[in-house]
PDB file of N, CA and C in Angstrom:
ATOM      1  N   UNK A   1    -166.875  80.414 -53.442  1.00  0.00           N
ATOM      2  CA  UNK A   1    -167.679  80.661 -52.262  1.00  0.00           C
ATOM      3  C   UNK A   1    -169.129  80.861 -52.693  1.00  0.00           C
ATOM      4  N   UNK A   2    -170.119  80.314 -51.821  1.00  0.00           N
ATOM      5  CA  UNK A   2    -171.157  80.213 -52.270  1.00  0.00           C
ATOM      6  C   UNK A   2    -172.099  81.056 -51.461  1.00  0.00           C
ATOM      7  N   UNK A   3    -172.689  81.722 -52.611  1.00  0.00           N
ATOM      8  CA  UNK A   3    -173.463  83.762 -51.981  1.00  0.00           C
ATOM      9  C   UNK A   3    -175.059  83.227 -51.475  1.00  0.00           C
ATOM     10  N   UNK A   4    -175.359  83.144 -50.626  1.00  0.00           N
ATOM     11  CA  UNK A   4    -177.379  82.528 -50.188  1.00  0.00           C
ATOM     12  C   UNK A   4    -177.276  84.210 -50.003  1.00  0.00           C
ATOM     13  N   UNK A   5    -179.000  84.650 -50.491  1.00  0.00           N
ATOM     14  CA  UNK A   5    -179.420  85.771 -49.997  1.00  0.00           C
ATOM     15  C   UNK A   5    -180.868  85.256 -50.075  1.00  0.00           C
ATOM     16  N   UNK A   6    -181.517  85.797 -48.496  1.00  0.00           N
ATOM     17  CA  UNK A   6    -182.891  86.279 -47.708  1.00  0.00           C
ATOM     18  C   UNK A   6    -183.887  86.615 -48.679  1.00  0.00           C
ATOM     19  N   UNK A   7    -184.548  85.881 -49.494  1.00  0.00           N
ATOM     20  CA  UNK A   7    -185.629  86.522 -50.176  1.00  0.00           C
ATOM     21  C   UNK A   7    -186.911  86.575 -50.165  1.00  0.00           C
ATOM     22  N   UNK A   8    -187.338  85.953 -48.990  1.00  0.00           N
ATOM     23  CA  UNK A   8    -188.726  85.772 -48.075  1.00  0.00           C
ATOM     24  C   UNK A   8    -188.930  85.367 -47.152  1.00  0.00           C
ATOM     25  N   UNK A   9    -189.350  85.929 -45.959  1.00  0.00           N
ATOM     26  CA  UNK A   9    -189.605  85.622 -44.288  1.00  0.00           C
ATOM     27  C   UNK A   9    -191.465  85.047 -44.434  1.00  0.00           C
ATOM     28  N   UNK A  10    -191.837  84.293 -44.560  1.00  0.00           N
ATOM     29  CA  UNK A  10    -193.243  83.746 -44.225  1.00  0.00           C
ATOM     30  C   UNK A  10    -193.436  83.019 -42.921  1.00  0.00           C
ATOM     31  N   UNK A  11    -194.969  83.533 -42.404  1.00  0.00           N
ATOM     32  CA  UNK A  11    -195.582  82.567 -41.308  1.00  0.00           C
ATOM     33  C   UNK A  11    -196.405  81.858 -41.532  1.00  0.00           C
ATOM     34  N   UNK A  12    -196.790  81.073 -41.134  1.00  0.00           N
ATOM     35  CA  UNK A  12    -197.959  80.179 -41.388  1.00  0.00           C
ATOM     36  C   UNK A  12    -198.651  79.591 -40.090  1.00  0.00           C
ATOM     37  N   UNK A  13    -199.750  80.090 -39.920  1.00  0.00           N
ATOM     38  CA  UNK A  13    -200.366  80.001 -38.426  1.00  0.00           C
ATOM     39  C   UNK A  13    -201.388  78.839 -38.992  1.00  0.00           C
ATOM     40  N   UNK A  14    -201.379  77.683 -38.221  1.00  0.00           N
ATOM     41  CA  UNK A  14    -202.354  76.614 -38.687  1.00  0.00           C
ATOM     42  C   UNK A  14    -203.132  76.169 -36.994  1.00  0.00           C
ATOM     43  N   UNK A  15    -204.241  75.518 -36.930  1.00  0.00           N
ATOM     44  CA  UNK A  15    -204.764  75.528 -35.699  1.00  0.00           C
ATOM     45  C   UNK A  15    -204.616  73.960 -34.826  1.00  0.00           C
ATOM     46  N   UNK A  16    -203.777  73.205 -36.153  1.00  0.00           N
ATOM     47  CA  UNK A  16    -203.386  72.209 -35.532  1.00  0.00           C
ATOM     48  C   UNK A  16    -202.475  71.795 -35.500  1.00  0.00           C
ATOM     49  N   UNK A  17    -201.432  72.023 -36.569  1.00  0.00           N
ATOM     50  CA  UNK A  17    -199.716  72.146 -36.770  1.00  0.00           C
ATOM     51  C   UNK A  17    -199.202  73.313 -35.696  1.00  0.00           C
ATOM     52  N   UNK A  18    -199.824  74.703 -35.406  1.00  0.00           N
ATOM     53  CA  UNK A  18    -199.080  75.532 -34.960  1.00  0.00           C
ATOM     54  C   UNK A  18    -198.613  76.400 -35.488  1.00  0.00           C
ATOM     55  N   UNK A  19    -197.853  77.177 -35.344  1.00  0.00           N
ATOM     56  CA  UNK A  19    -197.439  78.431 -36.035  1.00  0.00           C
ATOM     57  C   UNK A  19    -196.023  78.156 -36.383  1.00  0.00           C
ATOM     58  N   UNK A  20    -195.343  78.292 -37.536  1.00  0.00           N
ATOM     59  CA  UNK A  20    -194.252  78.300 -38.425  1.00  0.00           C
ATOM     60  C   UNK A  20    -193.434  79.234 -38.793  1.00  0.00           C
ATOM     61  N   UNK A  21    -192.496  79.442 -39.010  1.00  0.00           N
ATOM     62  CA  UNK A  21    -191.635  80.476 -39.854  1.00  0.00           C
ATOM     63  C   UNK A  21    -190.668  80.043 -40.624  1.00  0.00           C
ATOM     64  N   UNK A  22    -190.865  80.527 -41.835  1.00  0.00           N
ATOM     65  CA  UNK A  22    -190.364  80.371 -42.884  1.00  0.00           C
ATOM     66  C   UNK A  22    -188.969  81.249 -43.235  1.00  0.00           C
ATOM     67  N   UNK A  23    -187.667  81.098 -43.230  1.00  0.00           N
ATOM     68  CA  UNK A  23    -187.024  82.605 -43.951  1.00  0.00           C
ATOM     69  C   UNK A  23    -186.264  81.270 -45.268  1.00  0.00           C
ATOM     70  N   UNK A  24    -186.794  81.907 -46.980  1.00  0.00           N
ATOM     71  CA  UNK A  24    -186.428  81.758 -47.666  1.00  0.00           C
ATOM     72  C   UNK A  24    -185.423  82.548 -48.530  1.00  0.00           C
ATOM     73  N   UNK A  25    -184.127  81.331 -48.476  1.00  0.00           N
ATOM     74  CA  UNK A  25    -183.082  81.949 -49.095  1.00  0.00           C
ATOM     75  C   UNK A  25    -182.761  80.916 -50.482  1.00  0.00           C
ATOM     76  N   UNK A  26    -182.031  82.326 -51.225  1.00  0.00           N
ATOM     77  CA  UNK A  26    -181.990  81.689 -52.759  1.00  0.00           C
ATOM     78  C   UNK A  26    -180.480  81.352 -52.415  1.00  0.00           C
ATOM     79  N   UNK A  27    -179.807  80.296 -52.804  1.00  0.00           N
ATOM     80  CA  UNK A  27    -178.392  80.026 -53.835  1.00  0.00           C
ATOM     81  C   UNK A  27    -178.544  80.012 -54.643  1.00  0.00           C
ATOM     82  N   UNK A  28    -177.582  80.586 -55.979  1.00  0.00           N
ATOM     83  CA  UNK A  28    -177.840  80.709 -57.340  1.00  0.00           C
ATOM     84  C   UNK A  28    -179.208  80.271 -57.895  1.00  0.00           C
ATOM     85  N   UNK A  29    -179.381  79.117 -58.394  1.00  0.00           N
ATOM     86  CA  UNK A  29    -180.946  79.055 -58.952  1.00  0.00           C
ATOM     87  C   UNK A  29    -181.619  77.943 -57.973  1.00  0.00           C
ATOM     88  N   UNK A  30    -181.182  77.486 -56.765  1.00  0.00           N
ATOM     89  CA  UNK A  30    -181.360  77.102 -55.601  1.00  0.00           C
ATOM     90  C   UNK A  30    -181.996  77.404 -54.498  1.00  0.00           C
ATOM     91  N   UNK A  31    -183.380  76.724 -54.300  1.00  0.00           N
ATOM     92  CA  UNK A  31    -184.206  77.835 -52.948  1.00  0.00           C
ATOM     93  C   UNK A  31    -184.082  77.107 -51.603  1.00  0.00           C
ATOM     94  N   UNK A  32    -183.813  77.363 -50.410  1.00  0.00           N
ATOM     95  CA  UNK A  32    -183.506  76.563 -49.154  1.00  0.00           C
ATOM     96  C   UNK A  32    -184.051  77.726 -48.014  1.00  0.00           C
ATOM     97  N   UNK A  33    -184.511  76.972 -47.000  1.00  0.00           N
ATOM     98  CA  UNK A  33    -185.603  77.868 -45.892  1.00  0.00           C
ATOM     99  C   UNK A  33    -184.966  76.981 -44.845  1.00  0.00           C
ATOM    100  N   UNK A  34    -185.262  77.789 -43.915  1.00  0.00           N
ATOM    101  CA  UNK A  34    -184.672  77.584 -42.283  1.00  0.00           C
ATOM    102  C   UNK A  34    -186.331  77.653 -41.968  1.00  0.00           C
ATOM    103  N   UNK A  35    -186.394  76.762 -41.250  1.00  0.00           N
ATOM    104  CA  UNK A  35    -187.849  76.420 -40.656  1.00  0.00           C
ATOM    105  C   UNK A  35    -188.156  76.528 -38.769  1.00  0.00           C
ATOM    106  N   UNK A  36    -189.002  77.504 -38.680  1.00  0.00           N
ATOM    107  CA  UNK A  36    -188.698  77.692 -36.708  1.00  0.00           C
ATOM    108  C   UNK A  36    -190.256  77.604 -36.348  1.00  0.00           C
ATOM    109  N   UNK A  37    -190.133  76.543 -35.574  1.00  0.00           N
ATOM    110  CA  UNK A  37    -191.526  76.966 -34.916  1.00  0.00           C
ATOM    111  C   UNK A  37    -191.898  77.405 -33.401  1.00  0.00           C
ATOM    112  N   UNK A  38    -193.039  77.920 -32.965  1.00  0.00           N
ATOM    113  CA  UNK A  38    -193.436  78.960 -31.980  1.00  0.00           C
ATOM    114  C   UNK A  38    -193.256  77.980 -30.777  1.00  0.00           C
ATOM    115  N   UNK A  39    -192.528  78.079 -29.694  1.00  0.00           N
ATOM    116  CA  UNK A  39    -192.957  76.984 -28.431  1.00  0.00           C
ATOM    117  C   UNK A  39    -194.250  77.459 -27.713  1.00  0.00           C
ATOM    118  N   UNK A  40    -194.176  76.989 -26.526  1.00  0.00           N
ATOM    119  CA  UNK A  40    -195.216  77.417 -26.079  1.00  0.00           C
ATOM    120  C   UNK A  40    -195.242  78.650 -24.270  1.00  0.00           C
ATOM    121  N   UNK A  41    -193.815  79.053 -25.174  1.00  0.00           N
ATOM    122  CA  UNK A  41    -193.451  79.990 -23.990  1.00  0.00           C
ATOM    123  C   UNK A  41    -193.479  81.165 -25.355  1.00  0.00           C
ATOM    124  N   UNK A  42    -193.845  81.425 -26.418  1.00  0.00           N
ATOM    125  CA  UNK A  42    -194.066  82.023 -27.285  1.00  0.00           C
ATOM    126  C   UNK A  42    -192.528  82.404 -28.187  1.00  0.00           C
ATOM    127  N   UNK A  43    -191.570  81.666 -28.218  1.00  0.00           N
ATOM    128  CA  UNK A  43    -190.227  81.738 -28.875  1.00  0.00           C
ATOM    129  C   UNK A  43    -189.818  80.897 -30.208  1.00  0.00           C
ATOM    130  N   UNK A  44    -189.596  81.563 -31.181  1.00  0.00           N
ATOM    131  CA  UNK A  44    -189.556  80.877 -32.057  1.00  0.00           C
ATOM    132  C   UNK A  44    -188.021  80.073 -32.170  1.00  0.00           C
ATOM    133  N   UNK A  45    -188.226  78.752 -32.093  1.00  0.00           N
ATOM    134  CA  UNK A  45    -187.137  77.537 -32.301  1.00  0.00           C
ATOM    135  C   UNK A  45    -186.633  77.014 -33.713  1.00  0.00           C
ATOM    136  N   UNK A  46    -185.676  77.407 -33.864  1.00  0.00           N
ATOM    137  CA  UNK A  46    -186.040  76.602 -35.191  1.00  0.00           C
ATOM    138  C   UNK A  46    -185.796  74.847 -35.529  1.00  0.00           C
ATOM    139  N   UNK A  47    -186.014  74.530 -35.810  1.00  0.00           N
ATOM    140  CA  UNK A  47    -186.379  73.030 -36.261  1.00  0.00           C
ATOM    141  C   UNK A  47    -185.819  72.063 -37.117  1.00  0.00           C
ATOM    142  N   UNK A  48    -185.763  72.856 -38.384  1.00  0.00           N
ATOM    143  CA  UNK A  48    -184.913  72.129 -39.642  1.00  0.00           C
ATOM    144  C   UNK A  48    -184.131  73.772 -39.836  1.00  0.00           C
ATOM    145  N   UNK A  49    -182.782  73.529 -40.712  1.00  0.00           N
ATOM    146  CA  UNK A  49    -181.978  74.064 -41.020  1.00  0.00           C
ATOM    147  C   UNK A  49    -181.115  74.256 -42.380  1.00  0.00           C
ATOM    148  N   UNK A  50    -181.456  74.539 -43.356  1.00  0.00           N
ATOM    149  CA  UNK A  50    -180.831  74.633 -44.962  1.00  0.00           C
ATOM    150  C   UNK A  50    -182.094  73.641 -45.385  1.00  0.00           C
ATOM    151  N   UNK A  51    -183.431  73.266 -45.207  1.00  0.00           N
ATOM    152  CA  UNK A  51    -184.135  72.624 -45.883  1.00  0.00           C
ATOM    153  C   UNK A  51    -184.397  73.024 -47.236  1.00  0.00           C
ATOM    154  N   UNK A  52    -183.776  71.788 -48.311  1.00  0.00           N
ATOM    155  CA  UNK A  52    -183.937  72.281 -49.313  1.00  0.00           C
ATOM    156  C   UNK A  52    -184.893  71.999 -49.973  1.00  0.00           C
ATOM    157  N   UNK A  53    -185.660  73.080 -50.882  1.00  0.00           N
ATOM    158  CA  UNK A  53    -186.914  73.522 -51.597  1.00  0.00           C
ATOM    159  C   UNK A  53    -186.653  72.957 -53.283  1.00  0.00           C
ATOM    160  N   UNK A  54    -186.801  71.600 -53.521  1.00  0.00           N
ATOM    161  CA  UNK A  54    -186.016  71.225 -54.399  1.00  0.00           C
ATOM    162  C   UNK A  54    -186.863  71.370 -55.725  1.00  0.00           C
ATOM    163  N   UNK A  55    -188.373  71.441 -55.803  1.00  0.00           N
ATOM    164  CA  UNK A  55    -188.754  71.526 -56.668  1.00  0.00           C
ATOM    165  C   UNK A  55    -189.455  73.224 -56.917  1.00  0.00           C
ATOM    166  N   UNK A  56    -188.986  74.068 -55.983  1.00  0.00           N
ATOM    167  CA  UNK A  56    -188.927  75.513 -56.250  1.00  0.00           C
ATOM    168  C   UNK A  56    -188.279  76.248 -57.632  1.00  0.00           C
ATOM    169  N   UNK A  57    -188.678  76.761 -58.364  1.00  0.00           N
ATOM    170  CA  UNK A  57    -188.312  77.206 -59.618  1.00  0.00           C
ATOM    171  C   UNK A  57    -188.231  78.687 -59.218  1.00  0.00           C
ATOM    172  N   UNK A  58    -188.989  79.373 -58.388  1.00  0.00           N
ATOM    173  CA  UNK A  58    -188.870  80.706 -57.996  1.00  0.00           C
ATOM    174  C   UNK A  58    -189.443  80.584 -56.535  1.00  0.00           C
ATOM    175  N   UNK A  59    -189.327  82.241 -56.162  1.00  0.00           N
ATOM    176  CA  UNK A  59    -189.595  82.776 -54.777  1.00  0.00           C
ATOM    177  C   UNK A  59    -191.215  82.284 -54.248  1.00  0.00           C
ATOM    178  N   UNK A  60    -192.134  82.200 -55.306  1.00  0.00           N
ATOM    179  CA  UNK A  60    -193.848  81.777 -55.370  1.00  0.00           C
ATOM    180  C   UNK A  60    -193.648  80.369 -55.369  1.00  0.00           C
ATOM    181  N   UNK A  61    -192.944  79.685 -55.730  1.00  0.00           N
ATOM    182  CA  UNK A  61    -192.737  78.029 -55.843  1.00  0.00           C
ATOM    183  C   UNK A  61    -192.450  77.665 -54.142  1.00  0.00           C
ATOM    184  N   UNK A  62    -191.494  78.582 -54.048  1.00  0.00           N
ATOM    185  CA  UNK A  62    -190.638  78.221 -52.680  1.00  0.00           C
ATOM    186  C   UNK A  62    -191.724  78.070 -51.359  1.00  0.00           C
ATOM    187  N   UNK A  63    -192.431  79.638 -51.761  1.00  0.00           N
ATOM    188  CA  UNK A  63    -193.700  79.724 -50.893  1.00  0.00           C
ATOM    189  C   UNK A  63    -194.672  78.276 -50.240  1.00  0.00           C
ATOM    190  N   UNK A  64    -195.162  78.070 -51.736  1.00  0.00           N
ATOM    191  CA  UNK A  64    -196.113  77.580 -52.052  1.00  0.00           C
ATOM    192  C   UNK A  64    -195.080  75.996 -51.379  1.00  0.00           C
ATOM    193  N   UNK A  65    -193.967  75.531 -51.454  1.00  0.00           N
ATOM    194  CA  UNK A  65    -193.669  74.220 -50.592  1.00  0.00           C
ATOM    195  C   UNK A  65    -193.814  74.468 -49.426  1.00  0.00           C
ATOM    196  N   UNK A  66    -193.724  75.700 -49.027  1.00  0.00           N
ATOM    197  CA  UNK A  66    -193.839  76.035 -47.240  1.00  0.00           C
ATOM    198  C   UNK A  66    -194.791  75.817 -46.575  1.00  0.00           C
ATOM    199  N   UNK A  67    -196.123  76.147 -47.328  1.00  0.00           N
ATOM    200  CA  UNK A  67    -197.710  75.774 -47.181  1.00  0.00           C
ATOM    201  C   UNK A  67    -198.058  74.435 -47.106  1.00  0.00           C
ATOM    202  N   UNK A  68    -197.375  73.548 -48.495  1.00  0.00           N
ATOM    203  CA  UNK A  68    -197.395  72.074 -48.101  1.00  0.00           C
ATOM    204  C   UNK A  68    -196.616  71.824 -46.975  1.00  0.00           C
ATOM    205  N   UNK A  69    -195.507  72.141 -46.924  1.00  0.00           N
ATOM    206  CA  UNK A  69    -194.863  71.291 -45.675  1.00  0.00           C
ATOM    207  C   UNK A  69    -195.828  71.443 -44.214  1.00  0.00           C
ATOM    208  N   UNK A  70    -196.291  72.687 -44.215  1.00  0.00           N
ATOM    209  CA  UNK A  70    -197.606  73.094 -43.350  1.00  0.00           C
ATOM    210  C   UNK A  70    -198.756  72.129 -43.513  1.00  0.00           C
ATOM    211  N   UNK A  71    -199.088  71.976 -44.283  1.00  0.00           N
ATOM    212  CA  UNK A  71    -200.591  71.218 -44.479  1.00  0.00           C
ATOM    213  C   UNK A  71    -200.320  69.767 -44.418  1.00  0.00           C
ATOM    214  N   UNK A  72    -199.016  69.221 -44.666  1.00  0.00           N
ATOM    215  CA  UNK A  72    -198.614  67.820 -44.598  1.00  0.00           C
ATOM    216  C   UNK A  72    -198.779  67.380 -42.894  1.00  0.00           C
ATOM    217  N   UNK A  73    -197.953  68.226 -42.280  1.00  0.00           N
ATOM    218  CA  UNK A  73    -197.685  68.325 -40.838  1.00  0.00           C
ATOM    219  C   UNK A  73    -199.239  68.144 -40.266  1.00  0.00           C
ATOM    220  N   UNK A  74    -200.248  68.990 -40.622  1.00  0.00           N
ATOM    221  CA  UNK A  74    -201.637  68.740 -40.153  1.00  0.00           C
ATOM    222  C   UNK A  74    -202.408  67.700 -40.807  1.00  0.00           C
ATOM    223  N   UNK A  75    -201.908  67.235 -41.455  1.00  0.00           N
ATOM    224  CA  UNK A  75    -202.172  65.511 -42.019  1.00  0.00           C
ATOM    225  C   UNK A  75    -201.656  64.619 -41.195  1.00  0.00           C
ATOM    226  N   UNK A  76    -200.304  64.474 -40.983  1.00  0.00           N
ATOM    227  CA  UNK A  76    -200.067  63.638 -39.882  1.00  0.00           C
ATOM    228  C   UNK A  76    -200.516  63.558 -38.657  1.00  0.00           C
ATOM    229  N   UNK A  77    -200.747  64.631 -38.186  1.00  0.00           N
ATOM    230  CA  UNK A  77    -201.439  65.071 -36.894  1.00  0.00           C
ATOM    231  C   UNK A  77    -202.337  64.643 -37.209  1.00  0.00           C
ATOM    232  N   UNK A  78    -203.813  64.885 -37.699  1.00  0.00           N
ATOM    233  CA  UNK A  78    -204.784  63.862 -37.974  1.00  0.00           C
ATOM    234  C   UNK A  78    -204.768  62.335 -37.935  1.00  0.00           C
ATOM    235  N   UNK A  79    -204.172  62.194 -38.389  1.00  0.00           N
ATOM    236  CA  UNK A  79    -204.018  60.701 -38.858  1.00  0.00           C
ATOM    237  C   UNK A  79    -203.624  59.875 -37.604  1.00  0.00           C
ATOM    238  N   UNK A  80    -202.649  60.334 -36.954  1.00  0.00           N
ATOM    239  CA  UNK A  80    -201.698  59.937 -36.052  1.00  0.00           C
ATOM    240  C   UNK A  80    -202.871  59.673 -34.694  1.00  0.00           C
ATOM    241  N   UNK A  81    -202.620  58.397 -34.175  1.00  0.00           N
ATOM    242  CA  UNK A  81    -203.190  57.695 -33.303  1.00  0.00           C
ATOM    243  C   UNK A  81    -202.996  58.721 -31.846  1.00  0.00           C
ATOM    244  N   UNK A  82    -204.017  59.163 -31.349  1.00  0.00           N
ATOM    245  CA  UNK A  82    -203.656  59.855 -29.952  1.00  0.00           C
ATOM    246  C   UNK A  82    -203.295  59.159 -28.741  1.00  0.00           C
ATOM    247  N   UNK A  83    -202.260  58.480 -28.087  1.00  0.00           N
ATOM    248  CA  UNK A  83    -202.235  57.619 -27.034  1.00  0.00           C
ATOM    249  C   UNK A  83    -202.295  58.100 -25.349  1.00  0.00           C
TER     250      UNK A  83
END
């Protein structure tokens, strides 16, 4: 049986992605985050589910993909044609 434990809740408020939540959980030497973001009735949804953090080596690694996956998201948004 396989033990996940909670080892960081992060937000990430961006002004063009939106606001995020992060809860990072470890499996053995394995980091994976449940990803929710804010609607606009102010409820957090979540979105993706066991996303795994594959090149996370620790809890600061794990972080630090959460920020990219954040800053990627406001790249596309840029980029992305407004119709």
């Amino acid at each position: 049986m396989r033990v996940c434990t909670l080892v960081k809740t992060i937000t990430i408020s961006n002004s063009i992605a939106g606001e995020h939540k992060f809860e990072i959980y470890q499996c053995e030497s394995e980091f994976y985050t449940d990803i929710s973001k804010k609607n606009t009735d102010g409820f957090w949804v979540v979105i993706k589910d066991e996303y795994g953090l594959t090149r996370a080596l620790d809890v600061d690694d794990a972080a630090e993909c959460c920020i990219k996956y954040v800053e990627n998201i406001e790249l596309d948004m840029k980029s992305s044609p407004i119709i």
